[in-house]
Protein backbone atom coordinates (compact mmCIF):
# COMPACT_ATOMS: atom_id res chain seq x y z
CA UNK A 1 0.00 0.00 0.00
CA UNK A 2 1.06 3.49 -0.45
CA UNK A 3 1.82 6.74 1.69
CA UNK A 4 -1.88 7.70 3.25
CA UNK A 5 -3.21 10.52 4.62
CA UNK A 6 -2.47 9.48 7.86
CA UNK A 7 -1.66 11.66 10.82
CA UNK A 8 1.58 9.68 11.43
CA UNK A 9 2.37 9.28 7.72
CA UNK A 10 2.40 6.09 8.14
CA UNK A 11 0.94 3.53 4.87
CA UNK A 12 -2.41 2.12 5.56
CA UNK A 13 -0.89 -1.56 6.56
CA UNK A 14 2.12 0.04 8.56
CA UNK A 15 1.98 -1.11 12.14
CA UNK A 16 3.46 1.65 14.74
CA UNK A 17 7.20 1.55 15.65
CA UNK A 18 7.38 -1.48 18.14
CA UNK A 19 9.90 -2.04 21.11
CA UNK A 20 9.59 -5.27 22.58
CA UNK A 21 11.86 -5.92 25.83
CA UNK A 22 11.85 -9.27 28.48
CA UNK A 23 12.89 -9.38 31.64
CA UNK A 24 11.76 -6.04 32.87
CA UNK A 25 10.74 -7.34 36.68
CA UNK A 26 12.97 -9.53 38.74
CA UNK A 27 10.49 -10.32 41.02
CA UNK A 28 8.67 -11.72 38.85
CA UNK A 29 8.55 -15.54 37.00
CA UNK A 30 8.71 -13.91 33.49
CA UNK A 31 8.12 -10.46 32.42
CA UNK A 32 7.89 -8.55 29.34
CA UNK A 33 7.19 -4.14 28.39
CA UNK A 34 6.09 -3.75 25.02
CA UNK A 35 5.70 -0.52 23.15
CA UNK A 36 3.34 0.41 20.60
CA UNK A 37 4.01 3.55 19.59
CA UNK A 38 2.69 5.61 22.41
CA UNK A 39 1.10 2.33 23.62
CA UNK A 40 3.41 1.02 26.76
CA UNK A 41 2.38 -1.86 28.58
CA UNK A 42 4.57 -3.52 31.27
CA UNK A 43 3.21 -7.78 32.30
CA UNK A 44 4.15 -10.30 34.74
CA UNK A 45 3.83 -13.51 35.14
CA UNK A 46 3.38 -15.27 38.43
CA UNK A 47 2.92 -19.11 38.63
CA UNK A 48 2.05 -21.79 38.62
CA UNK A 49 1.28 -21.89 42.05
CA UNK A 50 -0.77 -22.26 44.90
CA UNK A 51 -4.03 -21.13 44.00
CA UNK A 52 -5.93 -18.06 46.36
CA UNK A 53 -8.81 -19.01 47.02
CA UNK A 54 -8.93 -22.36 46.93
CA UNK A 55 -12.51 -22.77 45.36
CA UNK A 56 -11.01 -21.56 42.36
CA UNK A 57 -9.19 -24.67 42.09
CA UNK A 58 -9.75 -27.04 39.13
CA UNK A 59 -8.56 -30.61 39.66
CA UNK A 60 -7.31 -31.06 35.95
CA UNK A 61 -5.69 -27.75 35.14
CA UNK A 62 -4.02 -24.95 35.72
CA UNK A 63 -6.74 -21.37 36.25
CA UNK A 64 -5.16 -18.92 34.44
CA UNK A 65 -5.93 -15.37 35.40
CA UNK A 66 -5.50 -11.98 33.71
CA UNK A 67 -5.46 -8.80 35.20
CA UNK A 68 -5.61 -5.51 33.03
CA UNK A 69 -5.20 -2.05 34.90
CA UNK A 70 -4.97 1.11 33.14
CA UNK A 71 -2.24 3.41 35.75
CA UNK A 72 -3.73 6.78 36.42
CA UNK A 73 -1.23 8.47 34.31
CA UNK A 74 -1.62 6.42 31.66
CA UNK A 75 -4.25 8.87 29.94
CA UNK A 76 -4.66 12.68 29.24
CA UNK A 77 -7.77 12.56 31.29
CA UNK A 78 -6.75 11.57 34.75
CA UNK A 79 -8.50 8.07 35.44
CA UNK A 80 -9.92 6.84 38.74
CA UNK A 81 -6.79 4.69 40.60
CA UNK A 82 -7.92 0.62 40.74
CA UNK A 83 -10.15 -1.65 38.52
CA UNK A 84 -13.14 -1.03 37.00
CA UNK A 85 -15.58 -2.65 35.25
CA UNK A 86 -13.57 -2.33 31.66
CA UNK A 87 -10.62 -3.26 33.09
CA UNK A 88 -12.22 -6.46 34.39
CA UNK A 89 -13.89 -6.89 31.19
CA UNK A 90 -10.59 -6.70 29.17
CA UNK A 91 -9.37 -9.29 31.91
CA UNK A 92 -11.46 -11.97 30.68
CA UNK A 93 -10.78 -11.25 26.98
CA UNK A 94 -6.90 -11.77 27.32
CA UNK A 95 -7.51 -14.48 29.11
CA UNK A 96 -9.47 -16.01 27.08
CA UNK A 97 -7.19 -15.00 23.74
CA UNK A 98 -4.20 -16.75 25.71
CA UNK A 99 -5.63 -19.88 27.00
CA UNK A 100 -5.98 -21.98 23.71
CA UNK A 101 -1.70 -21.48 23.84
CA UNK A 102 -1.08 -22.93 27.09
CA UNK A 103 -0.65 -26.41 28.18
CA UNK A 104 -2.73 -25.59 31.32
CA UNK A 105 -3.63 -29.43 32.09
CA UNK A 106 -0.10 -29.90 33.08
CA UNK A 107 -0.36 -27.55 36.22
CA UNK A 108 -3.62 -29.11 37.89
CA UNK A 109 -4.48 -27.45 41.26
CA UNK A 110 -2.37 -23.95 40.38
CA UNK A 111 -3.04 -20.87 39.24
CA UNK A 112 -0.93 -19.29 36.44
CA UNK A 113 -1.95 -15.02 37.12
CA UNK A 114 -0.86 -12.34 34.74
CA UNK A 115 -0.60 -8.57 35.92
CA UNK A 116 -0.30 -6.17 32.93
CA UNK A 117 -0.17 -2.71 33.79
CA UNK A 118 -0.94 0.16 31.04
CA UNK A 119 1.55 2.67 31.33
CA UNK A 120 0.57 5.02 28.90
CA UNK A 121 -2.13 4.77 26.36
CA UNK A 122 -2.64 5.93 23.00
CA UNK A 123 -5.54 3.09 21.46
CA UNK A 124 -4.53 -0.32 21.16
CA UNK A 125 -4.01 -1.31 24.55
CA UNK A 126 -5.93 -4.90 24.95
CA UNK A 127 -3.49 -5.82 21.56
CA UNK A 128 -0.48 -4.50 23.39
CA UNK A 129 -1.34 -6.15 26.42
CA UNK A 130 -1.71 -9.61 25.04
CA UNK A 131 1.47 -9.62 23.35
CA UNK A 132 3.42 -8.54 26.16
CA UNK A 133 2.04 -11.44 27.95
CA UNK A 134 2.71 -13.37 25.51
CA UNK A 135 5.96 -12.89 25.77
CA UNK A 136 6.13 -13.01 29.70
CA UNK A 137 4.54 -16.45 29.46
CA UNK A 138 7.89 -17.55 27.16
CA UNK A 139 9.57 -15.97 29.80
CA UNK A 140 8.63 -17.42 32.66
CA UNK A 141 9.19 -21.11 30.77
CA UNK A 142 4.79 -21.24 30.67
CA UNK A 143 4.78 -24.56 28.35
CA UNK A 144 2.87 -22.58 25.00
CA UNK A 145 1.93 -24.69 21.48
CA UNK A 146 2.75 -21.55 20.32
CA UNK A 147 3.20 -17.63 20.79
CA UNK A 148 -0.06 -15.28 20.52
CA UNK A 149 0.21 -12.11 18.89
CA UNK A 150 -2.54 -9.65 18.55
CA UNK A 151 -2.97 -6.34 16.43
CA UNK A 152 -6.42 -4.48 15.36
CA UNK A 153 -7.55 -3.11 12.37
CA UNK A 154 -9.92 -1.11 11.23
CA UNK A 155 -11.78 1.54 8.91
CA UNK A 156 -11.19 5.40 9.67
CA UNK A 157 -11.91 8.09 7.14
CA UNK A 158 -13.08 5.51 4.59
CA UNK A 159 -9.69 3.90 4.74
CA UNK A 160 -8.96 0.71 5.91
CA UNK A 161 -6.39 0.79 8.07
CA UNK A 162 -3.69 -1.05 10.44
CA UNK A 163 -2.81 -0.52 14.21
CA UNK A 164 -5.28 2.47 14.21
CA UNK A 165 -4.27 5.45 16.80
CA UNK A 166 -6.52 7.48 19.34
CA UNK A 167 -7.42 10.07 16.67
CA UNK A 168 -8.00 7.02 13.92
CA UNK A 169 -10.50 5.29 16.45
CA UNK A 170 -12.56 8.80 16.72
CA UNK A 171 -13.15 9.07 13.18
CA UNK A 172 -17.13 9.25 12.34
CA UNK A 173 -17.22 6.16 10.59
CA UNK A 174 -14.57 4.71 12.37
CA UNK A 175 -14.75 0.28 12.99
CA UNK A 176 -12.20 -1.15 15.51
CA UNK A 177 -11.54 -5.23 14.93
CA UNK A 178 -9.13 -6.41 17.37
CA UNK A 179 -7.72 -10.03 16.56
CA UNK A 180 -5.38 -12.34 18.70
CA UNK A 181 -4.05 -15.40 16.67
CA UNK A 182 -1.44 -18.63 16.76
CA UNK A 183 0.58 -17.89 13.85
CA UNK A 184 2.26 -21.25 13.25
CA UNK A 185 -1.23 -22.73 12.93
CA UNK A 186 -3.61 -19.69 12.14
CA UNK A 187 -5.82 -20.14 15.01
CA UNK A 188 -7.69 -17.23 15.86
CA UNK A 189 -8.31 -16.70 19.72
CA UNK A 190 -9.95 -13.37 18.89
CA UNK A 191 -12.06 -11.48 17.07
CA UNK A 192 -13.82 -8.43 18.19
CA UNK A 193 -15.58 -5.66 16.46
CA UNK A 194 -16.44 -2.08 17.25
CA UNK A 195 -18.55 0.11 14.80
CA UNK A 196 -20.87 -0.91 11.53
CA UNK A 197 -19.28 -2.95 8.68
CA UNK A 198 -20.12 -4.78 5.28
CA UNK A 199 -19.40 -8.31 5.49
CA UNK A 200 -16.98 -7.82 2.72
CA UNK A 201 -15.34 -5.24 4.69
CA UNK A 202 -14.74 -7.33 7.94
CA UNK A 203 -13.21 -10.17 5.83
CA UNK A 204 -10.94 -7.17 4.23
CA UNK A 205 -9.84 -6.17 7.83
CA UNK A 206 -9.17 -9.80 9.40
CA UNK A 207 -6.64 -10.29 6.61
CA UNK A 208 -4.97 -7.02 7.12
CA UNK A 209 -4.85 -7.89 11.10
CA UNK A 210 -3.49 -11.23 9.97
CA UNK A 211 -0.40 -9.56 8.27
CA UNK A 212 0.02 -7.66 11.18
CA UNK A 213 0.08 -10.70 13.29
CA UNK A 214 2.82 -12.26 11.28
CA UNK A 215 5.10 -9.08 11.57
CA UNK A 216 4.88 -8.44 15.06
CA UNK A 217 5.12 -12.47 15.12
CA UNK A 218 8.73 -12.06 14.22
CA UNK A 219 9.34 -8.92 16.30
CA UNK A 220 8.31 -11.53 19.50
CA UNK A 221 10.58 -14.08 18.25
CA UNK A 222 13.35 -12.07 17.65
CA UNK A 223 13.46 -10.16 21.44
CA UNK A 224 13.14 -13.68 23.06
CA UNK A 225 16.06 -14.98 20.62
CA UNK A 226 18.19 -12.01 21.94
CA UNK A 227 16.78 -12.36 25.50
CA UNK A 228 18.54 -15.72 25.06
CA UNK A 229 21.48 -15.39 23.32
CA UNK A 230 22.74 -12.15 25.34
C-alpha cells in the first residue's frame, strides 16, 4: 500500500514503531514491556502456584488469570486509581485469547496469574497487552503450542487501516476489529468488532490484522532470541 493521509504518515498496513523488551521485573517468574508507539504496557507472570482461594481450584488444570489495569497516568484525562468494570472486562478477553496457547492441564491445582499494567495509552491497549504477555509467558518457561500475537484493524476516514491510533479510532465512521491469533497454525483466539461494517469489509480487515500478526510475530521471536542469546 502506499503513503496515506495518515496523521503519522504512516501507509495504511504500517503497524506503529514497536519495542519489545523481556525481563523487565525480577520479582517476577517472566516479564515482558512492550511498546506500541505511544502504547506502553509492562506484564508479569506469576505461577504456577498455589491457588488463592482455593474454590477456584480445578482438579485437571491450571486457572489462568489476567489482570488488566490502566495506571492513572496512563491517559490525558486523569482516570480513577484501581479496577473497573472495563478493566475487568478486558481481563477476561486476554484471558481467554491466551488460554488456547497454554498447556494448562499440566499444572492441575495452580493458578498461572498475569498482571499487565498500562503505562501510557494511546488506542490499542488490549493488543499490546496480550502480546506482552505473551511474551512473559515464554519468559517465565509457561509450556505454550505456540506464541499469541494480537494487532487491530480497522476503517477510519473511509480507509482501511492497520494498528489504528486514538485520533484514527474517533473518526465518524470509524470500525475497531481487534484479533489475537497462533501464527504457526492460524488459530484465531480473537475477534472483536467495534462500529458498523459490510461483510466484505470485515473479511478485508481480518486479513490485514493477519499480516500484522505475522510481523509483530517475528518482532516476538526475535526479542526472546536475543533475551537468550545475550
Amino acid at each position: 500500500m502506499t503513503k496515506s493521509e495518515r496523521t503519522d504518515n504512516r501507509k495504511l498496513d504500517e503497524i506503529r514503531p514497536m519495542k519489545m523488551k523481556i525481563g523487565v521485573i525480577k520479582r517476577a517468574d517472566g516479564s515482558a514491556e512492550v511498546e506500541f508507539g505511544d502504547t506502553k504496557v509492562v506484564a508479569a507472570v506469576y505461577g504456577p502456584r498455589q491457588i488463592h482461594p482455593r474454590h477456584q481450584e480445578r482438579p485437571d488444570r491450571s486457572v489462568l488469570r489476567c489482570r488488566y489495569n490502566m495506571l492513572p497516568f496512563s491517559v490525558s484525562d486523569r482516570k480513577r486509581p484501581g479496577y473497573d468494570r472495563r478493566s475487568t472486562e478486558l481481563g477476561k478477553v486476554i484471558t481467554e485469547s491466551l488460554q488456547p496457547a497454554l498447556f494448562l492441564e499440566e499444572f492441575p491445582k495452580t493458578a498461572i496469574d498475569i498482571d499487565m499494567e498500562i503505562t501510557q495509552a494511546d488506542a490499542g491497549t488490549r493488543t499490546t497487552a496480550i502480546n506482552a504477555a505473551s511474551l512473559a509467558l515464554a519468559h517465565a518457561g509457561i509450556p505454550m503450542r505456540d506464541l499469541v500475537t494480537s494487532v487491530a484493524a480497522g476503517r477510519a476516514n473511509k480507509k482501511l487501516l492497520l494498528d489504528m491510533t486514538k485520533e484514527e479510532e474517533d473518526a465518524p465512521d470509524a470500525v475497531d476489529l481487534p484479533v489475537a491469533m497462533m501464527p504457526r497454525t492460524g488459530k484465531i483466539t480473537l475477534l472483536q468488532m467495534d462500529g458498523i461494517v459490510s461483510p466484505e469489509d470485515i473479511e478485508k480487515i481480518v486479513d490485514i490484522a493477519e499480516i500484522g500478526c505475522m510481523k509483530i510475530y517475528e518482532m516476538q521471536k526475535k526479542a526472546l532470541l536475543e533475551k537468550y542469546s545475550s
